[in-house]
Structure formats: C-alpha cells, structure tokens
PDB file of N, CA and C in Angstrom:
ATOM      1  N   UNK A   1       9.983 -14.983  27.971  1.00  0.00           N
ATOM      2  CA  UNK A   1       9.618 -13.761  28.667  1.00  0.00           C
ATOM      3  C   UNK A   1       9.133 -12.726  27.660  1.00  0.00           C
ATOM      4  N   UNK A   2       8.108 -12.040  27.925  1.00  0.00           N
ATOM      5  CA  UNK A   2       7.426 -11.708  26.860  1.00  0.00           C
ATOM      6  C   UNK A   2       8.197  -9.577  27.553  1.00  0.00           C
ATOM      7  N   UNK A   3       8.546  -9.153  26.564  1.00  0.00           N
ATOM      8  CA  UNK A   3       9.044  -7.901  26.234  1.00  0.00           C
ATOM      9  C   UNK A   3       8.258  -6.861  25.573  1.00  0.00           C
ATOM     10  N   UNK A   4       7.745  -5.521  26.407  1.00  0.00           N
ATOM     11  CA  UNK A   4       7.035  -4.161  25.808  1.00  0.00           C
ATOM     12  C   UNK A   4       7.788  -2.991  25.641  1.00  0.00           C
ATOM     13  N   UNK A   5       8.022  -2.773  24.476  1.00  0.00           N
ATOM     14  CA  UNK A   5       8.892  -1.648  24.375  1.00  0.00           C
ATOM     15  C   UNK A   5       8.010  -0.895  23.990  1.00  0.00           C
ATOM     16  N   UNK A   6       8.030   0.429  24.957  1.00  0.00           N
ATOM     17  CA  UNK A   6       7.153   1.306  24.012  1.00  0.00           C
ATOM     18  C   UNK A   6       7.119   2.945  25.235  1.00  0.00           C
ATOM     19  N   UNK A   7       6.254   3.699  25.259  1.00  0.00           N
ATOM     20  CA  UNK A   7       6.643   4.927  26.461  1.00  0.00           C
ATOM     21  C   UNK A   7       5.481   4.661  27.564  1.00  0.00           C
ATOM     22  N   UNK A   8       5.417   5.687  28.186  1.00  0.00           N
ATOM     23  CA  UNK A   8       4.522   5.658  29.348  1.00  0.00           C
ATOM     24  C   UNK A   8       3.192   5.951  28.669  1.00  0.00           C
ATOM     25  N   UNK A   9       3.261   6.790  27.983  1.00  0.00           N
ATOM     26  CA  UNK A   9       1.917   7.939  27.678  1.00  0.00           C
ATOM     27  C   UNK A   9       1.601   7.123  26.326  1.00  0.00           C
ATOM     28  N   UNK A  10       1.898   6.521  25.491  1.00  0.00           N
ATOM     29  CA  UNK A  10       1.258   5.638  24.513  1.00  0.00           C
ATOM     30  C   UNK A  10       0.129   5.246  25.190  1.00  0.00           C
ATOM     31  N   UNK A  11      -1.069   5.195  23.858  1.00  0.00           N
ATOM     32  CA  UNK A  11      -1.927   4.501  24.403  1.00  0.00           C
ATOM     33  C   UNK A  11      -2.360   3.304  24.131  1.00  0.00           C
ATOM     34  N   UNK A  12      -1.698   2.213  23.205  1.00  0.00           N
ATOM     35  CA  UNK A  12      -1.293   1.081  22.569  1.00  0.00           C
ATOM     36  C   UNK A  12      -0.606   0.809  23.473  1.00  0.00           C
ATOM     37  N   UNK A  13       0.608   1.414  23.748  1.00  0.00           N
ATOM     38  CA  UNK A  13       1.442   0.584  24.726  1.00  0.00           C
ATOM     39  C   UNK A  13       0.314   0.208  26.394  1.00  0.00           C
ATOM     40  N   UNK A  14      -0.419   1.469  26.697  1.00  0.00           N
ATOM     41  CA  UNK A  14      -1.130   0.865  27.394  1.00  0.00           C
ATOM     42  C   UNK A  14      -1.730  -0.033  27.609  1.00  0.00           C
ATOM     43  N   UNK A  15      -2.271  -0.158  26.265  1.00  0.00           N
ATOM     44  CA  UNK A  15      -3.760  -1.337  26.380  1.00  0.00           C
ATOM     45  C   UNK A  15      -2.775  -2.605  26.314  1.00  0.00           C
ATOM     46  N   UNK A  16      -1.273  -2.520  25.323  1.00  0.00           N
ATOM     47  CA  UNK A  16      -0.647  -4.066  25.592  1.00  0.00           C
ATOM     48  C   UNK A  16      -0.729  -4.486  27.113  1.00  0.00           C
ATOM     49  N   UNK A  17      -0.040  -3.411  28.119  1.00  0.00           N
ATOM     50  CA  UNK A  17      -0.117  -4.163  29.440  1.00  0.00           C
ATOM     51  C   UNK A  17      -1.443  -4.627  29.999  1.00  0.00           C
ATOM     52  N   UNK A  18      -2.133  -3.838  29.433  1.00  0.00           N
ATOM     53  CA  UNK A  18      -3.296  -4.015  30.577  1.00  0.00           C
ATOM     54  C   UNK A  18      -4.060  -5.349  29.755  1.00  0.00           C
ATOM     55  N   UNK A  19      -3.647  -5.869  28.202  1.00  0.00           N
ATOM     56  CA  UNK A  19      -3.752  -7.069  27.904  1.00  0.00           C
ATOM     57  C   UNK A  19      -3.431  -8.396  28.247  1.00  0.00           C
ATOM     58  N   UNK A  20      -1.744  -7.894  28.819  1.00  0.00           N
ATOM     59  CA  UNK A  20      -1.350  -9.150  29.437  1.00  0.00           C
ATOM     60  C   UNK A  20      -0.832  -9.421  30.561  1.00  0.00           C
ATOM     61  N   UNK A  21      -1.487  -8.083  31.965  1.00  0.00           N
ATOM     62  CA  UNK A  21      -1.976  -7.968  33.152  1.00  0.00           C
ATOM     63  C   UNK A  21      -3.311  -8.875  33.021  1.00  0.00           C
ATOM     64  N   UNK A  22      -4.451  -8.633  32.801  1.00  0.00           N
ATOM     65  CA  UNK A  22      -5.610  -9.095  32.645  1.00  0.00           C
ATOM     66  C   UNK A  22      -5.297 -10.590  32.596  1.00  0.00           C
ATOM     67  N   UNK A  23      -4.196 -11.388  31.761  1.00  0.00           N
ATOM     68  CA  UNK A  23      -4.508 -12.676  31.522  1.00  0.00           C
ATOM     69  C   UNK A  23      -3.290 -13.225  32.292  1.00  0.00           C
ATOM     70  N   UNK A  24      -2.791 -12.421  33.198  1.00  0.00           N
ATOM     71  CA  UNK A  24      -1.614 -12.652  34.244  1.00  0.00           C
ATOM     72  C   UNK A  24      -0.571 -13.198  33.724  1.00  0.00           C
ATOM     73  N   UNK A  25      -0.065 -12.583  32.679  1.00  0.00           N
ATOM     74  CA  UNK A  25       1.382 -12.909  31.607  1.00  0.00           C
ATOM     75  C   UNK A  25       2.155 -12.181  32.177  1.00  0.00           C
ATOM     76  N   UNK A  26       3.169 -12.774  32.662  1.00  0.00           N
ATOM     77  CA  UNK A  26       4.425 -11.898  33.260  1.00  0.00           C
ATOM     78  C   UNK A  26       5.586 -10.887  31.590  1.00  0.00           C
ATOM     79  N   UNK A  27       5.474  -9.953  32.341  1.00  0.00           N
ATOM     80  CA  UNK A  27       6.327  -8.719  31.137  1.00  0.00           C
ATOM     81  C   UNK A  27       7.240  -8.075  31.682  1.00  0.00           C
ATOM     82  N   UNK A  28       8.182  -7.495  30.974  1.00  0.00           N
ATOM     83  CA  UNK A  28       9.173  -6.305  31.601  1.00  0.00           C
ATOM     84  C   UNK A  28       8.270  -5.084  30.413  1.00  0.00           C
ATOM     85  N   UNK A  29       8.272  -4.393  30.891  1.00  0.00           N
ATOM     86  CA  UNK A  29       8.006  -2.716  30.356  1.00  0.00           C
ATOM     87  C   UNK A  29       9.504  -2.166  30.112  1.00  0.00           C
ATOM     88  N   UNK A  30       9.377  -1.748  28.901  1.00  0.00           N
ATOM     89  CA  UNK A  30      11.171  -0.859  28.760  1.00  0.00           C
ATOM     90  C   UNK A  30      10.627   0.121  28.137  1.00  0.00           C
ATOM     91  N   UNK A  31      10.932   1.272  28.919  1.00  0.00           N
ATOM     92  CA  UNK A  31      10.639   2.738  28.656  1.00  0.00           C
ATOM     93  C   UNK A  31      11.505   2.975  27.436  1.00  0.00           C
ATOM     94  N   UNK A  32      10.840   3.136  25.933  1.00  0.00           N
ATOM     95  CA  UNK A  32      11.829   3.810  25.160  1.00  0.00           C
ATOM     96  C   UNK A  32      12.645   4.872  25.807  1.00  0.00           C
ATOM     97  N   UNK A  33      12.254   6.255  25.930  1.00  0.00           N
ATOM     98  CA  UNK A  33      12.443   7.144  26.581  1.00  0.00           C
ATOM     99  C   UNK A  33      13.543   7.467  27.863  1.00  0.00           C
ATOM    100  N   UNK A  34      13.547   5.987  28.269  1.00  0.00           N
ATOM    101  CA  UNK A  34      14.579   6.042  29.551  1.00  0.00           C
ATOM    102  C   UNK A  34      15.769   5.046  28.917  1.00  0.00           C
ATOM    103  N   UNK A  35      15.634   4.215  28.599  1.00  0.00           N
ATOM    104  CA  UNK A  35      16.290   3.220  28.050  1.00  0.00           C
ATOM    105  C   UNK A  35      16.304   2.856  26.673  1.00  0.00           C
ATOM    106  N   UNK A  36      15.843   2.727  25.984  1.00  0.00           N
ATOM    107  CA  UNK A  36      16.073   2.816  24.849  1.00  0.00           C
ATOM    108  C   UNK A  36      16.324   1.457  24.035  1.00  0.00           C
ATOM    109  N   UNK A  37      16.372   1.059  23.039  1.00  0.00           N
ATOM    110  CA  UNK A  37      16.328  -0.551  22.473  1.00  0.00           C
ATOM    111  C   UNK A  37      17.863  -0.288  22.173  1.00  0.00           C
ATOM    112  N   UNK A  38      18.734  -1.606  22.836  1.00  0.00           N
ATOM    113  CA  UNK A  38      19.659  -1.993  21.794  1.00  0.00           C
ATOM    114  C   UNK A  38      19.920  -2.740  20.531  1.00  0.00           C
ATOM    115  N   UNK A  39      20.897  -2.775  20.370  1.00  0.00           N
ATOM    116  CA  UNK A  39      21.506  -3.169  18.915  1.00  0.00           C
ATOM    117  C   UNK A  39      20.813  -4.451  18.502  1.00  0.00           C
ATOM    118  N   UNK A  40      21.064  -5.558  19.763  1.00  0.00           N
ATOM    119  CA  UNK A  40      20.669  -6.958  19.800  1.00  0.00           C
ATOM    120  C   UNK A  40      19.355  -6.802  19.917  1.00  0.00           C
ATOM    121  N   UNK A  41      18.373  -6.694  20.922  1.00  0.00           N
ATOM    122  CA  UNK A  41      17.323  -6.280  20.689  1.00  0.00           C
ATOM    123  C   UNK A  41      16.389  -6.013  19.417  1.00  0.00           C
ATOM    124  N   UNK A  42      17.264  -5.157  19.117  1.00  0.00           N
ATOM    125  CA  UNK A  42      16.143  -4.459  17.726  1.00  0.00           C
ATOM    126  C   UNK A  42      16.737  -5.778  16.799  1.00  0.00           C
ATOM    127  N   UNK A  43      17.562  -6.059  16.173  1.00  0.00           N
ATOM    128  CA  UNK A  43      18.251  -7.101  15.294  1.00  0.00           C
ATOM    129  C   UNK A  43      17.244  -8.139  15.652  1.00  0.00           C
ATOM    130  N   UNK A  44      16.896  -8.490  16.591  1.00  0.00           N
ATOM    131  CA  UNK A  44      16.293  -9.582  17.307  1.00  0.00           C
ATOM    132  C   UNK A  44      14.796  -9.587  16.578  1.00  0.00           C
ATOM    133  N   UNK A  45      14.301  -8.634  17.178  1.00  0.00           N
ATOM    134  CA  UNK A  45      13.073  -8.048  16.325  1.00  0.00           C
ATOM    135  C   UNK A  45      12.534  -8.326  14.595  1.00  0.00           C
ATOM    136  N   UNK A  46      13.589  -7.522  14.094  1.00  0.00           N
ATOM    137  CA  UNK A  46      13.312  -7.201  13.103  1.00  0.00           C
ATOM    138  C   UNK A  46      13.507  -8.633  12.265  1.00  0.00           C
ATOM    139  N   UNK A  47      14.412  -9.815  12.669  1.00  0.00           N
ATOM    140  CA  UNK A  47      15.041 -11.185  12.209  1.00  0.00           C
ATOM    141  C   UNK A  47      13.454 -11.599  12.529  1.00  0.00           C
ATOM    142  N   UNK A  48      12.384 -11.641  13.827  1.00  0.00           N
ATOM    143  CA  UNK A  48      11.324 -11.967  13.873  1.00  0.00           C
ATOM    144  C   UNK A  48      10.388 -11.803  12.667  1.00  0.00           C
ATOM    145  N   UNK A  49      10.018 -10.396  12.659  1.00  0.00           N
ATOM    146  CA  UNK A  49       9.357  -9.645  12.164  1.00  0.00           C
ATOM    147  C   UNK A  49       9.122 -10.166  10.289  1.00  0.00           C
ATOM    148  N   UNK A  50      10.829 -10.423  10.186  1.00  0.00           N
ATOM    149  CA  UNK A  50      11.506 -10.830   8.730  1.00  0.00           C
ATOM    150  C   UNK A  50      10.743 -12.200   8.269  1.00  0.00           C
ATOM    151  N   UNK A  51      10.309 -12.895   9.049  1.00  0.00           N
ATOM    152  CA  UNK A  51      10.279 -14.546   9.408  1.00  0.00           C
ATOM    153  C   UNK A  51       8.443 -14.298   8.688  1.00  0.00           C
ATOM    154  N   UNK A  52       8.074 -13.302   8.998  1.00  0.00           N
ATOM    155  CA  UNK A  52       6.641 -13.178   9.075  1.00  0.00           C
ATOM    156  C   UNK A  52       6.127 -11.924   7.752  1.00  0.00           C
ATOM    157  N   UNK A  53       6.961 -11.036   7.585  1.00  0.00           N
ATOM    158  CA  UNK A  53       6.694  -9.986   6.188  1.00  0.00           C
ATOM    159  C   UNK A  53       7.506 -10.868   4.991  1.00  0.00           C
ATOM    160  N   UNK A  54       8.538 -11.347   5.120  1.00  0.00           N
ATOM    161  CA  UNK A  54       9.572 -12.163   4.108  1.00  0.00           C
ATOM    162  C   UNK A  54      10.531 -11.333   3.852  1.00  0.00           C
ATOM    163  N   UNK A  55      10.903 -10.221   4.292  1.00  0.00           N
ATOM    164  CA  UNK A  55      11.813  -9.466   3.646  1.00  0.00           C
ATOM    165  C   UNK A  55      12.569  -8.452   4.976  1.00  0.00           C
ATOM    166  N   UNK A  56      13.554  -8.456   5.203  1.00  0.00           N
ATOM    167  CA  UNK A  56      14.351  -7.289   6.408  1.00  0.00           C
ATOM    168  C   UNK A  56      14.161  -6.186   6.131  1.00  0.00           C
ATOM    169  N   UNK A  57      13.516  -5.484   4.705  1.00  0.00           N
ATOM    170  CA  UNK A  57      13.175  -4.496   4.376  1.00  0.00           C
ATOM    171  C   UNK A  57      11.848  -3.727   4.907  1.00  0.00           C
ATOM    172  N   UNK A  58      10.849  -4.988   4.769  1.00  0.00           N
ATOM    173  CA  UNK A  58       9.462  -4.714   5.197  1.00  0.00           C
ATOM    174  C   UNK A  58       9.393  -4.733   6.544  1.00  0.00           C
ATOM    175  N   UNK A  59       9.921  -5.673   7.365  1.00  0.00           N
ATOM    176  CA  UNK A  59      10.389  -5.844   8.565  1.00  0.00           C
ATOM    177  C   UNK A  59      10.906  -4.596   9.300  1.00  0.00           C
ATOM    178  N   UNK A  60      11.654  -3.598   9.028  1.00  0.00           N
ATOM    179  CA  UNK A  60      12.457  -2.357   8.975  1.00  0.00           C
ATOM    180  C   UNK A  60      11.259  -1.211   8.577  1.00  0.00           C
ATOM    181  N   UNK A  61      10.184  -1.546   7.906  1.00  0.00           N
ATOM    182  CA  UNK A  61       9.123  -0.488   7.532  1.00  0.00           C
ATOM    183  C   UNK A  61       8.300  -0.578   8.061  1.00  0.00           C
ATOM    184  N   UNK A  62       7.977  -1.565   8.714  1.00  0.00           N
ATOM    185  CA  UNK A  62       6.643  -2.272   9.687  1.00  0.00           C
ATOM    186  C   UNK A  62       6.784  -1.442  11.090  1.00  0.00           C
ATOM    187  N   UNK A  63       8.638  -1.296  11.175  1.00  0.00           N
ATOM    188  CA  UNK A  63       8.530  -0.579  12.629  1.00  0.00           C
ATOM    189  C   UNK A  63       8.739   0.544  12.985  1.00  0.00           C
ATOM    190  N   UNK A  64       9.003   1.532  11.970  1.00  0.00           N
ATOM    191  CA  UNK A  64       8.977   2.760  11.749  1.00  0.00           C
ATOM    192  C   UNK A  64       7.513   3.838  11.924  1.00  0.00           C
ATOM    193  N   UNK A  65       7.232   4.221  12.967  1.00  0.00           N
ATOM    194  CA  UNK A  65       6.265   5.159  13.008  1.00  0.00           C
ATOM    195  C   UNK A  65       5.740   6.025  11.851  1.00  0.00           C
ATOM    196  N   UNK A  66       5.032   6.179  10.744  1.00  0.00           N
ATOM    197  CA  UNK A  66       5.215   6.885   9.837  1.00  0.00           C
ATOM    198  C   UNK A  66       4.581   8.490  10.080  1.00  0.00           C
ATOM    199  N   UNK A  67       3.869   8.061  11.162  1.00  0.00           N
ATOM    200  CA  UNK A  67       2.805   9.316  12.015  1.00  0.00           C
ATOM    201  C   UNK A  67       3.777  10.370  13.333  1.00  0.00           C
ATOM    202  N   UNK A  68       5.205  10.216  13.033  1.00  0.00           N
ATOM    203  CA  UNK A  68       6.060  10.507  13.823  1.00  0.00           C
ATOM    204  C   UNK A  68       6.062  12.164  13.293  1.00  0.00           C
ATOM    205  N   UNK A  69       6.532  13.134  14.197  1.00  0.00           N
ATOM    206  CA  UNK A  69       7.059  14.467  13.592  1.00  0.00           C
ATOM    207  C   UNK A  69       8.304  14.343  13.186  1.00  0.00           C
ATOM    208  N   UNK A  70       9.360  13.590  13.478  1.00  0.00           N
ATOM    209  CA  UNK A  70      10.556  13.319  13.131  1.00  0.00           C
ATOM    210  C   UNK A  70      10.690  12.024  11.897  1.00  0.00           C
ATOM    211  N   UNK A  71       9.737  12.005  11.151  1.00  0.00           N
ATOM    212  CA  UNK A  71       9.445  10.923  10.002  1.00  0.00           C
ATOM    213  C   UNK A  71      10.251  10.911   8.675  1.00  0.00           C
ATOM    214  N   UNK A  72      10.202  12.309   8.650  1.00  0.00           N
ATOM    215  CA  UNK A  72      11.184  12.941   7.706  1.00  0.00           C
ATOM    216  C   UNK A  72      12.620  12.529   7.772  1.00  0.00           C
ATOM    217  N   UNK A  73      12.688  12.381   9.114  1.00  0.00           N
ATOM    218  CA  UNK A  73      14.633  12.519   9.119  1.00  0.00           C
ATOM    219  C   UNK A  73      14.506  10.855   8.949  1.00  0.00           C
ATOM    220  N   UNK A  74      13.931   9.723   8.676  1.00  0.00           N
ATOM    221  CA  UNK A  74      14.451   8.547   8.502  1.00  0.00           C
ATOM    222  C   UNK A  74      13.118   8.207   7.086  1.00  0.00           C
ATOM    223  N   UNK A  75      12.564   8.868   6.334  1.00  0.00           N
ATOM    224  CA  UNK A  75      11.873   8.328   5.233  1.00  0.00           C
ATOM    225  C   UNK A  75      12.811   7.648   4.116  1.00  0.00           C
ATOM    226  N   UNK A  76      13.888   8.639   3.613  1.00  0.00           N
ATOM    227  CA  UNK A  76      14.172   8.443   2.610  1.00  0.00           C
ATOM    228  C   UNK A  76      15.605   7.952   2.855  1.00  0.00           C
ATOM    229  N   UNK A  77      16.436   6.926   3.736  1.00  0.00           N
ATOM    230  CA  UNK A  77      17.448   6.782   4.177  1.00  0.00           C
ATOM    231  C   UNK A  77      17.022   5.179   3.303  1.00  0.00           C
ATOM    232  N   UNK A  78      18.281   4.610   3.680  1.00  0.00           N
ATOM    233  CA  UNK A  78      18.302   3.078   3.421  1.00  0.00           C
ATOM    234  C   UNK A  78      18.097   2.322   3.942  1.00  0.00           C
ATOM    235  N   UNK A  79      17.891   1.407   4.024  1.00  0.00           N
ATOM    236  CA  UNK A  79      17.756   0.038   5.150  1.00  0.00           C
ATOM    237  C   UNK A  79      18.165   0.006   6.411  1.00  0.00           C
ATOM    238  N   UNK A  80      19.812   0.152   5.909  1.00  0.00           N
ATOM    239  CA  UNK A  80      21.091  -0.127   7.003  1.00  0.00           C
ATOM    240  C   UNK A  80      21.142   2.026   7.732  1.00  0.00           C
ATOM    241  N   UNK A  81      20.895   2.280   7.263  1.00  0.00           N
ATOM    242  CA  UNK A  81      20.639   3.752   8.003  1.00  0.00           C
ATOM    243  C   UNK A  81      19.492   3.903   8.375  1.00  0.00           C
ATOM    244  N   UNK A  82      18.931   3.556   8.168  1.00  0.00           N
ATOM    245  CA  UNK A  82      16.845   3.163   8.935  1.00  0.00           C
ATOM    246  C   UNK A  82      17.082   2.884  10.584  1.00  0.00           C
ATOM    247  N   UNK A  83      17.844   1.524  10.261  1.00  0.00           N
ATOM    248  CA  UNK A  83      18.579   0.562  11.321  1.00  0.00           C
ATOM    249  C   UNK A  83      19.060   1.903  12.376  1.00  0.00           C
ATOM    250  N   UNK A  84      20.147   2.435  11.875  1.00  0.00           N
ATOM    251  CA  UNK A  84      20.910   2.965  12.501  1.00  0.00           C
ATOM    252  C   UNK A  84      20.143   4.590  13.437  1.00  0.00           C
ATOM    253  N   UNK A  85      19.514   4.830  12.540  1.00  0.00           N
ATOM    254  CA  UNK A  85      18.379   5.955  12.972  1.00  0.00           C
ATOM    255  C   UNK A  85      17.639   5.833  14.205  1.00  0.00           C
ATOM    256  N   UNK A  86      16.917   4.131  14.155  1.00  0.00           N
ATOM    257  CA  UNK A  86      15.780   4.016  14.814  1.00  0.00           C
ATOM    258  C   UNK A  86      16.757   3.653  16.131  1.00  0.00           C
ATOM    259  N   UNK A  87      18.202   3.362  16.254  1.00  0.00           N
ATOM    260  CA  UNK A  87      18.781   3.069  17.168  1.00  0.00           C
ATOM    261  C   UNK A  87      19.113   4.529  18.087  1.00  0.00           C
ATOM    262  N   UNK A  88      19.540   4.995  17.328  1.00  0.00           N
ATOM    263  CA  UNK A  88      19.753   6.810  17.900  1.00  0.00           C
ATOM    264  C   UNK A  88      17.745   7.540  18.419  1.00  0.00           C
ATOM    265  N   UNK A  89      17.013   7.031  17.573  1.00  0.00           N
ATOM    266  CA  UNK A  89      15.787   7.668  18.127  1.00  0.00           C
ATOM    267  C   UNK A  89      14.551   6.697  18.438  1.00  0.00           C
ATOM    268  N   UNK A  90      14.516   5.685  18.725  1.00  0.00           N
ATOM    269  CA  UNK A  90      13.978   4.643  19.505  1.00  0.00           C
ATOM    270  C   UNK A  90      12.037   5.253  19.281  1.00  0.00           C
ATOM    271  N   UNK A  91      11.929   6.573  19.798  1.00  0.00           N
ATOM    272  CA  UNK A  91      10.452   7.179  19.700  1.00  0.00           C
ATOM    273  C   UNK A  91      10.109   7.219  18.119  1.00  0.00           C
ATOM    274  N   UNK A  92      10.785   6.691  17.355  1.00  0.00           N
ATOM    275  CA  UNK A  92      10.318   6.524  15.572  1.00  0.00           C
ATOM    276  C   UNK A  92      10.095   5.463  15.304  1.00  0.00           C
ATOM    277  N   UNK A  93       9.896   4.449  16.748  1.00  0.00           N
ATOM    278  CA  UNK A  93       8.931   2.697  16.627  1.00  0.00           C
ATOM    279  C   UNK A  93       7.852   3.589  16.392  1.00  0.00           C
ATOM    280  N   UNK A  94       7.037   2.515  15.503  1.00  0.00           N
ATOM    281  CA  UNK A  94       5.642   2.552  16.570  1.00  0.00           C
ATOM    282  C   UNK A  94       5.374   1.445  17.350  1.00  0.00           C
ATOM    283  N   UNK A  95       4.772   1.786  18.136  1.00  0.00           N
ATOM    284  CA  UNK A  95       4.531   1.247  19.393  1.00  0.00           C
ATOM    285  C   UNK A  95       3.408   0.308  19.744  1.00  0.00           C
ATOM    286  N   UNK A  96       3.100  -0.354  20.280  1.00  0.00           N
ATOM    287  CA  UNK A  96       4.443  -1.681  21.548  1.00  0.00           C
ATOM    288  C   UNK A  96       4.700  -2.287  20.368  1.00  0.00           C
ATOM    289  N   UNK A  97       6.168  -2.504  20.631  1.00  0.00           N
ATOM    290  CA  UNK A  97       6.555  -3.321  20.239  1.00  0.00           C
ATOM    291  C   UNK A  97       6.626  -4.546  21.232  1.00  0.00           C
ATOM    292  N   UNK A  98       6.055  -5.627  20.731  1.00  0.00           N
ATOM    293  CA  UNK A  98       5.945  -6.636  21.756  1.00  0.00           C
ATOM    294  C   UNK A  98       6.865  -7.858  21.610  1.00  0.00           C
ATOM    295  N   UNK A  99       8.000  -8.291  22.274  1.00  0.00           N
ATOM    296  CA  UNK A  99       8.777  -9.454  21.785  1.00  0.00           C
ATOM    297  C   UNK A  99       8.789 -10.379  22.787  1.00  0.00           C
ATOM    298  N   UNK A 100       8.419 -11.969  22.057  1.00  0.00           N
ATOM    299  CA  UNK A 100       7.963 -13.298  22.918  1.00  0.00           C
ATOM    300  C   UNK A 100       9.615 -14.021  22.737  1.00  0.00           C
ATOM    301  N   UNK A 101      10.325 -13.406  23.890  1.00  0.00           N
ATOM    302  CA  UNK A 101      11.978 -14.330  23.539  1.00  0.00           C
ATOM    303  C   UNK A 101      12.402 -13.809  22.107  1.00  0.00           C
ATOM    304  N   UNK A 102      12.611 -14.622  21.580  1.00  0.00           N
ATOM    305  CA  UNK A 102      13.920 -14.506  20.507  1.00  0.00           C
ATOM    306  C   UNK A 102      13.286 -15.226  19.309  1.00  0.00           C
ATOM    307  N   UNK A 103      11.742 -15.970  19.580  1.00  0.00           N
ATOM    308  CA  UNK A 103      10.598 -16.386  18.216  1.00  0.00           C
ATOM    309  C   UNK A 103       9.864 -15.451  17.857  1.00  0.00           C
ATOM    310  N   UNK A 104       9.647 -14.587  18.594  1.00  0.00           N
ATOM    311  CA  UNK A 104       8.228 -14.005  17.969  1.00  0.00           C
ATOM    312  C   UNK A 104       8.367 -12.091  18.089  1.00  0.00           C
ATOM    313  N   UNK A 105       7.984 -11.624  17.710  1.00  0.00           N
ATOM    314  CA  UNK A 105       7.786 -10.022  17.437  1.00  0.00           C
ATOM    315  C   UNK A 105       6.297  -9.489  17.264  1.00  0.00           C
ATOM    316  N   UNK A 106       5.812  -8.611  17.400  1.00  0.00           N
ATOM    317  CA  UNK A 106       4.899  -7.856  16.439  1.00  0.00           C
ATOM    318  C   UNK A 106       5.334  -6.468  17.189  1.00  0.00           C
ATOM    319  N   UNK A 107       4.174  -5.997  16.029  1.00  0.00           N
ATOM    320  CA  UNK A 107       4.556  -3.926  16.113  1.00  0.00           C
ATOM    321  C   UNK A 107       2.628  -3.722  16.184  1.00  0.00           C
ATOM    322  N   UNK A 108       2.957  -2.871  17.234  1.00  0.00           N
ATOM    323  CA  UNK A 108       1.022  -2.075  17.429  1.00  0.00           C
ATOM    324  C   UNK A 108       0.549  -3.095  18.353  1.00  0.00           C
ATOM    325  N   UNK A 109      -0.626  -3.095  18.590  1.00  0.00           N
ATOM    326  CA  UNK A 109      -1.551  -3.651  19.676  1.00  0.00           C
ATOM    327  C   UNK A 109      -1.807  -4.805  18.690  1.00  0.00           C
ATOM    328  N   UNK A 110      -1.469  -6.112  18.837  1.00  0.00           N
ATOM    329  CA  UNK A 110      -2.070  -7.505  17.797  1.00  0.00           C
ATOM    330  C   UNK A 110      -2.043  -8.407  19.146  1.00  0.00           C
ATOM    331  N   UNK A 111      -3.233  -8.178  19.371  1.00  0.00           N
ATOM    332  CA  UNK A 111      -3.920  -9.425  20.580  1.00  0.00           C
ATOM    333  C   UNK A 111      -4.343 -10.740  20.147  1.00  0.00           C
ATOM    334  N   UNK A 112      -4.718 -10.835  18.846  1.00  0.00           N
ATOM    335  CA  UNK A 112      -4.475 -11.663  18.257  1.00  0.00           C
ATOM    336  C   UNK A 112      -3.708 -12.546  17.815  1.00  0.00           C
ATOM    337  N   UNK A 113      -2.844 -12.011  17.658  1.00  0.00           N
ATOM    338  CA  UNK A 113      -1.153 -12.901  18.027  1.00  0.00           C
ATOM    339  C   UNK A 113      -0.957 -13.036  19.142  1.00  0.00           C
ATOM    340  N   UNK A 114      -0.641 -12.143  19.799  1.00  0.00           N
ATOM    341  CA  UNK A 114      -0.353 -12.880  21.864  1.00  0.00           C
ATOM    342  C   UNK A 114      -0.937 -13.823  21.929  1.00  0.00           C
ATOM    343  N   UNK A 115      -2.315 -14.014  21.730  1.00  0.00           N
ATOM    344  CA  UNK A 115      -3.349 -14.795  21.875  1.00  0.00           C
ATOM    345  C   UNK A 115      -2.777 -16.457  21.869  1.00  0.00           C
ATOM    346  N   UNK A 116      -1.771 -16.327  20.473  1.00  0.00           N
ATOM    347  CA  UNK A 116      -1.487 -17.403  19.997  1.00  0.00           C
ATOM    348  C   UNK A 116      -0.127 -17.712  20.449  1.00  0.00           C
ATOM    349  N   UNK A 117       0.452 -17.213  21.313  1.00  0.00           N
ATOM    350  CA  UNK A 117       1.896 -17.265  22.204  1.00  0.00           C
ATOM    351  C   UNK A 117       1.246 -17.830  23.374  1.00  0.00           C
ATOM    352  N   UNK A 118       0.165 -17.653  23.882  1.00  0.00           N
ATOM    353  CA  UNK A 118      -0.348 -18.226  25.316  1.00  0.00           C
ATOM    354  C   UNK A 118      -0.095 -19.856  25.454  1.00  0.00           C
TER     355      UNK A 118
END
C-alpha cells in the first residue's frame, strides 16, 4: 500500500496524488497537519531511505526541509534529536514523503522511482 505524507496545500504533495490517481494506484493521504507521522512510521522510512543514501545520517538529512522557517530549531541538533524534532514537528519533512510498505521510501516528487514500484 503505497503511503503520502505530506499537507493539503503542498504542491509536490499535490502532483504525487494526482501521479498516482492518473495511473489508478490506490494511496492513503496522511495529513501531516492533522495527524502527524509516528514513531514506527518515520523509523520505517528513514531504515528505507538508509538502504538507498548508506548512512541513517543522510537518510535523517534527506528528510528534513531545509527551506522550512523553523530550520533553525533542528539544523544543528544530532541525529537522535533530529529524530525526535521531526516527530514533535512533522511540517520540517519535506514533502511527499512517499512510502511503498515497509521496502521502499523517497522524499519530494521522484516519479521516477514510483515508476519502478509499479
């Protein structure tokens, strides 16, 4: 089951749905904003993400908005407080985050990868 985390008003998060509306891929939409990523979730992610940068570090930097106004309060933290940050403020992804089950991840609009989940 393929997973969009991201807000309403994104416009990345838009174009993900309307990417995999168009090719009739069934999704859940999870409103950062209303709901928010859990613990497992994000862990889930970022173990993806890890599989594909090589490192939980880069993985952890890949999903951090750096274009955020609140960028500041998680730049210069650590790994394991990065973690803990992006759990308390969910809007310091950037966005969609797109997750295929419990194999696959990416961060931003990569249609190019979905592509290759079909």
């Amino acid at each position: 089951m393929i997973q969009i985390f991201g807000i309403a008003k994104s416009f990345d998060t838009k174009k993900a749905e309307r990417w995999f509306t168009d090719r009739r891929i069934a999704f859940q939409l999870v409103d950062l904003r209303e709901k928010g990523i859990s613990q497992g979730e994000l862990d889930s992610v970022i173990a993806c993400l890890s599989g594909t940068s090589g490192s939980k570090s880069a993985a952890v930097e890949s999903l951090i908005d750096t274009k955020s106004r609140d960028y500041a309060s998680i730049a210069y933290l650590d790994n394991d407080d990065k973690v803990q940050k992006l759990l308390e403020n969910p809007l310091l992804l950037c966005m969609p985050v797109v997750r295929n089950g419990r194999t696959a991840a990416t961060v931003g609009y990569e249609p190019e990868v979905w592509e290759s989940w079909i």
